[in-house]
C-alpha atoms as a PDB file:
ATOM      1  CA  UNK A   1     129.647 100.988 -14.459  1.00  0.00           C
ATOM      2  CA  UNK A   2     128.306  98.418 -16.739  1.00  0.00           C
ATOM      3  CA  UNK A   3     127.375  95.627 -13.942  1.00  0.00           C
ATOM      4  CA  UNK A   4     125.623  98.832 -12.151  1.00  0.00           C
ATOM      5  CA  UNK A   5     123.620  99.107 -15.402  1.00  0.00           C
ATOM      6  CA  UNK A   6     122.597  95.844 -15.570  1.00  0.00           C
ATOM      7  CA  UNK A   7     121.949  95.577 -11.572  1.00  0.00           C
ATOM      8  CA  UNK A   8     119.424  98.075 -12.867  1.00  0.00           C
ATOM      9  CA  UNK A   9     117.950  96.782 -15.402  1.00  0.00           C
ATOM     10  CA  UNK A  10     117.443  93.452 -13.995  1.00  0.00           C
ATOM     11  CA  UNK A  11     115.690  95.142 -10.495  1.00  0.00           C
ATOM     12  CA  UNK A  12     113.764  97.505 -13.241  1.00  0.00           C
ATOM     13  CA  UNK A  13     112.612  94.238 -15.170  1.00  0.00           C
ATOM     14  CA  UNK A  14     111.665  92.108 -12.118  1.00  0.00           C
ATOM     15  CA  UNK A  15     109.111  95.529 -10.472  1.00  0.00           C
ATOM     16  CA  UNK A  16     107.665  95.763 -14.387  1.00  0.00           C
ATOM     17  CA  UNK A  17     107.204  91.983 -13.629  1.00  0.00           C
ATOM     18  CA  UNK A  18     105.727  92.454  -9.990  1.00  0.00           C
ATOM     19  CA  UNK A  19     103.952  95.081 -10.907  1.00  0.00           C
ATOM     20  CA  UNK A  20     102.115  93.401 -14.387  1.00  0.00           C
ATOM     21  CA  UNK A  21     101.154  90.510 -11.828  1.00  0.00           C
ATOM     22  CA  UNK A  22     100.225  92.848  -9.015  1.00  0.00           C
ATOM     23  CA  UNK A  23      97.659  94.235 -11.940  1.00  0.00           C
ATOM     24  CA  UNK A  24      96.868  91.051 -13.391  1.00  0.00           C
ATOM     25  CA  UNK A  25      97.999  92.062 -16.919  1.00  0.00           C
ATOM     26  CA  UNK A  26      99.334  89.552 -19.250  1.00  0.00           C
ATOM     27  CA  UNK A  27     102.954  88.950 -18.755  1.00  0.00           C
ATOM     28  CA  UNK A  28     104.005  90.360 -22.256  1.00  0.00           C
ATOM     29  CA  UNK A  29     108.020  90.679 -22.993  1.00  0.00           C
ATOM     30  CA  UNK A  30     111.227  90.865 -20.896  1.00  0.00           C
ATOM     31  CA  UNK A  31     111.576  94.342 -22.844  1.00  0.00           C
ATOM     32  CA  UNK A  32     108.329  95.561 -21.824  1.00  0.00           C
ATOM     33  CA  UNK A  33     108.752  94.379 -18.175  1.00  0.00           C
ATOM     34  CA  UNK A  34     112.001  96.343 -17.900  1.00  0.00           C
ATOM     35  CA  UNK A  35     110.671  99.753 -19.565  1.00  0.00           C
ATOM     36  CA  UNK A  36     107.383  99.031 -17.044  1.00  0.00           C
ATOM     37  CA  UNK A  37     109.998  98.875 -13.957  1.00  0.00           C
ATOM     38  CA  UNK A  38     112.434 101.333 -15.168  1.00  0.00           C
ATOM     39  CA  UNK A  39     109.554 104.324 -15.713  1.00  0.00           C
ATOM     40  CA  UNK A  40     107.993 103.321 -12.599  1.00  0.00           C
ATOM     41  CA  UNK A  41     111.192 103.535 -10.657  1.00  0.00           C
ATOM     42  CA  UNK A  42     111.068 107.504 -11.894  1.00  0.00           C
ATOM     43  CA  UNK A  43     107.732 107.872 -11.370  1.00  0.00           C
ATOM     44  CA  UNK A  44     107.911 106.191  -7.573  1.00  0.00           C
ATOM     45  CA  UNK A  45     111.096 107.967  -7.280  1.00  0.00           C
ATOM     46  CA  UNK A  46     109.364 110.870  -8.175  1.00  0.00           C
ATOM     47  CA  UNK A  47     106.410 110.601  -6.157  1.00  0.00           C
ATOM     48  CA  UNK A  48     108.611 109.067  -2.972  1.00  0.00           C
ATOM     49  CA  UNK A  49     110.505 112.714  -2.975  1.00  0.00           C
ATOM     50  CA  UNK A  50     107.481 114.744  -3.125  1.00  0.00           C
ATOM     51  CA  UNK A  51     105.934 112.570  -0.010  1.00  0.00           C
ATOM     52  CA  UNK A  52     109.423 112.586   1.918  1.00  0.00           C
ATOM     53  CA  UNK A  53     109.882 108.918   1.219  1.00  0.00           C
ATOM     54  CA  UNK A  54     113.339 107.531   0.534  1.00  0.00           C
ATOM     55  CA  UNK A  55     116.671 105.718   1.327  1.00  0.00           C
ATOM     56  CA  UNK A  56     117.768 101.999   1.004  1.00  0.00           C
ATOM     57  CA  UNK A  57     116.962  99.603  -1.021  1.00  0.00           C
ATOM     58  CA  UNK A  58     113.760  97.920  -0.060  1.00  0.00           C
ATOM     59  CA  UNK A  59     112.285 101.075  -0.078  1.00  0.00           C
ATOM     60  CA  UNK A  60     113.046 102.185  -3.952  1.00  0.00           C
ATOM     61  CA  UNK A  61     111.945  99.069  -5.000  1.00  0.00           C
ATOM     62  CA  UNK A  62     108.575  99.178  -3.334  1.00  0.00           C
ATOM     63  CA  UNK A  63     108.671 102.665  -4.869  1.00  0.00           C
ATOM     64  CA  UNK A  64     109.212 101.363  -7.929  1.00  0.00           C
ATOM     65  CA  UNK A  65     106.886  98.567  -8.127  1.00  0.00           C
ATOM     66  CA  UNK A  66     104.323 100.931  -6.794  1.00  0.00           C
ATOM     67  CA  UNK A  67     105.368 103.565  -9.710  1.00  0.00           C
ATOM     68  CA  UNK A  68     105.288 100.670 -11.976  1.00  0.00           C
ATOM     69  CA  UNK A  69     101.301 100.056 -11.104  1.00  0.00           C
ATOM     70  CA  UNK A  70     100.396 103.052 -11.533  1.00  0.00           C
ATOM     71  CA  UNK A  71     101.803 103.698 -14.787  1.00  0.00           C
ATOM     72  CA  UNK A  72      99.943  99.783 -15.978  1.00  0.00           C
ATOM     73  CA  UNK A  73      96.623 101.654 -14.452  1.00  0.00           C
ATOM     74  CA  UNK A  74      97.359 105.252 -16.681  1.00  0.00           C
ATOM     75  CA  UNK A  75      97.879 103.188 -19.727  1.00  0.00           C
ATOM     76  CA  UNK A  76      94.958 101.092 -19.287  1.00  0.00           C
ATOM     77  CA  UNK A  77      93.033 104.022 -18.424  1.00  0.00           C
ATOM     78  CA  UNK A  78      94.257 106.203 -21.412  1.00  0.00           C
ATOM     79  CA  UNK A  79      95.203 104.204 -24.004  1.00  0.00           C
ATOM     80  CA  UNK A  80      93.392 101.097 -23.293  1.00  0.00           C
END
């Protein structure tokens, strides 16, 4: 349960990561890379059930960096 957790955390962190390059942010903190991947996992989750999209691994994290991207373009858009 706990190694599953971190397995988790680390993909989350390293999609926030992709995903801050991908939108040539500045690289900012481990914490905010993980919170980037782990909400864009949901929201590429999210959006990858509504299409159809899903199933293995390669594809969630694609999902998720792509989730992740999007969220870096709302907050820039919003908030930014």
């Amino acid at each position: 349960m706990l190694v599953m957790l971190l397995v988790e955390l680390a993909i989350g962190g390293l999609c926030g990561f992709a995903a801050n390059k991908i939108m040539k942010g500045n690289t900012g903190s481990i914490l905010r890379n993980v919170i980037l991947g782990l909400v864009g996992g949901l929201v590429g989750g999210w959006i990858g059930n509504l299409l159809g999209i899903g199933g293995g691994w390669i594809t969630g994290i694609l999902l998720s960096i792509g989730g992740s991207c999007l969220v870096v373009w709302l907050v820039r858009k919003f908030l930014g």
